[in-house]
Protein backbone atom coordinates (compact mmCIF):
# COMPACT_ATOMS: atom_id res chain seq x y z
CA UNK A 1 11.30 30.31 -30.37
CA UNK A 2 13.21 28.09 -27.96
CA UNK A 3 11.39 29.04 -25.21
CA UNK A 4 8.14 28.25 -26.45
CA UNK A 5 9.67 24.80 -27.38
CA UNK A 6 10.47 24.33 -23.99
CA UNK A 7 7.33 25.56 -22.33
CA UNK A 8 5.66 23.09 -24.41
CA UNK A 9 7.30 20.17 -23.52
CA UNK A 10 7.03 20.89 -19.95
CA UNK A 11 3.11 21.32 -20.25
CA UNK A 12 3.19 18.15 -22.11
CA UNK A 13 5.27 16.30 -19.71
CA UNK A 14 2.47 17.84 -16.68
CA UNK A 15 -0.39 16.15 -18.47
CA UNK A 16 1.65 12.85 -18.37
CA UNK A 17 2.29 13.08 -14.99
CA UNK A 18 -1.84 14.22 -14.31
CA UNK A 19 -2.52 10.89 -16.82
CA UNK A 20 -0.29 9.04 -14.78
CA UNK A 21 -1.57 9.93 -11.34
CA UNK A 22 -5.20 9.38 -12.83
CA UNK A 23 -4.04 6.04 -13.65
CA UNK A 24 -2.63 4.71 -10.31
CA UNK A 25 -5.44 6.09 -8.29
CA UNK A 26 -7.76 4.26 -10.38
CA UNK A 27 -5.91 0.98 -9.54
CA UNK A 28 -5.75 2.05 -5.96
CA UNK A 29 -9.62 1.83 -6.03
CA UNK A 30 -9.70 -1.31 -7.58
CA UNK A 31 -7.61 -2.97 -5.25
CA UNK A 32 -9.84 -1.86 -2.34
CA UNK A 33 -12.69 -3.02 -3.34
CA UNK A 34 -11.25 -6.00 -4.36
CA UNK A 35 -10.45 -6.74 -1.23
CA UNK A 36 -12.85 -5.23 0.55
CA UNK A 37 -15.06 -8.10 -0.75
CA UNK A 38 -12.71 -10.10 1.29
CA UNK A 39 -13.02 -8.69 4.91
CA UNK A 40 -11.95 -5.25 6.78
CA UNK A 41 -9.07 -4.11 5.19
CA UNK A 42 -6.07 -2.08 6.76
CA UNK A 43 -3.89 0.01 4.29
CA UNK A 44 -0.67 1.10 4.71
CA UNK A 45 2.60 3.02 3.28
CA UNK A 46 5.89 3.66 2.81
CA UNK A 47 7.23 6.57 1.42
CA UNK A 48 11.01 7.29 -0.05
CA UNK A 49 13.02 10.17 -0.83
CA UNK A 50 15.99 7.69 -2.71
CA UNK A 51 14.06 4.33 -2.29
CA UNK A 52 11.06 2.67 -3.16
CA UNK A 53 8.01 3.67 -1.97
CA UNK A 54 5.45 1.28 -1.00
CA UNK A 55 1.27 1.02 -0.04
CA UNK A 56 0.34 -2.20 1.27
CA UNK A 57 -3.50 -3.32 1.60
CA UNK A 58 -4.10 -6.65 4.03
CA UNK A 59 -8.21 -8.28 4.21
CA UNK A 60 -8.87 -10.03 7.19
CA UNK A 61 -12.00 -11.73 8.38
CA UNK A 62 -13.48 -10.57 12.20
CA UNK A 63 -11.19 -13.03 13.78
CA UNK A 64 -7.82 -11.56 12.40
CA UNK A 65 -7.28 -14.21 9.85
CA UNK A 66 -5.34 -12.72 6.95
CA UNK A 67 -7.80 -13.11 3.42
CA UNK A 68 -5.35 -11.80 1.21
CA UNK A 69 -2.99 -8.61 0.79
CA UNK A 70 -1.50 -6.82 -2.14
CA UNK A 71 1.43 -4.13 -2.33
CA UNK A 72 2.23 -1.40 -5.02
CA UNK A 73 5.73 -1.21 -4.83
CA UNK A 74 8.48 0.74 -7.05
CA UNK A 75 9.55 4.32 -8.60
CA UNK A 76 7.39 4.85 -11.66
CA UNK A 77 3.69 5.30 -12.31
CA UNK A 78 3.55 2.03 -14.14
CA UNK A 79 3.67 -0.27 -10.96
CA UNK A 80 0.83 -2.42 -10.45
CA UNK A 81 -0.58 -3.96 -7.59
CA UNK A 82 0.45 -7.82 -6.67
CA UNK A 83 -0.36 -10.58 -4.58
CA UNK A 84 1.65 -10.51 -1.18
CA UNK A 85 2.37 -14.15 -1.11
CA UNK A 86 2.95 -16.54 2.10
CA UNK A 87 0.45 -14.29 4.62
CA UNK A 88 -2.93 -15.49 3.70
CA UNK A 89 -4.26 -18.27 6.73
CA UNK A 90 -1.56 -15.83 9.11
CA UNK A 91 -3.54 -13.69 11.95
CA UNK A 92 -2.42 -9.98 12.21
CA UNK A 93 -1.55 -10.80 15.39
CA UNK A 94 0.67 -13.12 14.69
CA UNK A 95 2.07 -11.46 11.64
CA UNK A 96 2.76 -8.37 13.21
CA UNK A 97 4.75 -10.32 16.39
CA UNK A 98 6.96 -12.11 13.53
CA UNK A 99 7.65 -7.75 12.13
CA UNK A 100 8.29 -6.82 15.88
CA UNK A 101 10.92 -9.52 16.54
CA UNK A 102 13.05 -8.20 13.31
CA UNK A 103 15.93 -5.75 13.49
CA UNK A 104 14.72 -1.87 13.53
CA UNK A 105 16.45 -1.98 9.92
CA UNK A 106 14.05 -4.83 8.75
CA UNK A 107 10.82 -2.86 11.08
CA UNK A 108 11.42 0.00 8.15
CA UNK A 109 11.65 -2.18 5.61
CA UNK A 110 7.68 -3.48 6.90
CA UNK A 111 6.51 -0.13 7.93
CA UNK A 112 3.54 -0.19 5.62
CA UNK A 113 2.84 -3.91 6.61
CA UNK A 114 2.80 -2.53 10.15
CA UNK A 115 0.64 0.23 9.72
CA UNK A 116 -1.77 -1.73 7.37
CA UNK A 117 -1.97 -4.54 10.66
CA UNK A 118 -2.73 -2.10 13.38
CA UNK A 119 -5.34 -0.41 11.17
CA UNK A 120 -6.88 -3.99 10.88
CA UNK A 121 -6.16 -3.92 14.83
CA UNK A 122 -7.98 -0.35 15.98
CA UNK A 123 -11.02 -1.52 13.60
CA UNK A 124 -11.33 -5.56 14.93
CA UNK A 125 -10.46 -4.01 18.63
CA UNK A 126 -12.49 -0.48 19.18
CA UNK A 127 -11.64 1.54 22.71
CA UNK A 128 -14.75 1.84 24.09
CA UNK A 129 -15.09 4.46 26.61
């Protein structure tokens, strides 16, 4: 009897966690388009075995000027994207020179700010061959 219990409320807690996945991806998609309306975007993340995990989406208009950028930041499925306040008007290429001249430490801390820039910087500069 027990084990039925148990096998029960491990099936219940998998739905959760299917609910919950369902949930954040759907966000995820709202956030690109959202600011997708707003320029290219460049998306970029962080993952963490013991810290937060992060994904970071920057808009920028064909000359590198920053539109707007949100981040989804924390443990849980419950996080929300937010506003990433103070680089709208920035360039990426001057955003990403103020991440390169911080400590390696403070780099990791911006690794999915980093990635989501030279994303923005492979699609607003293509190799041509």
């Amino acid at each position: 009897m027990n084990t039925t219990k148990l096998f029960i409320f491990l099936f219940v807690l998998m739905i959760a966690q299917a609910l919950g996945t369902y949930l954040q991806v759907q966000q995820y998609k709202k956030a690109v388009r959202r600011l997708h309306k707003l320029g290219n975007i460049g998306i970029g993340s962080k993952k963490g075995k013991f810290t937060q995990g992060n994904i970071v989406i920057i808009a920028c208009n064909r000359d590198g000027v920053i539109t707007a950028g949100e981040i989804m930041e924390g443990f849980t499925i419950f996080n929300t994207f937010k506003e990433l306040s103070g680089i709208a008007g920035k360039t990426i290429y001057h955003l990403k020179a103020e991440y390169m001249n911080l400590s390696e430490k403070q780099q990791k801390k911006y690794k999915a700010h980093i990635q989501a820039l030279d994303a923005l910087y492979i699609r607003l500069n293509p190799v041509e061959e």
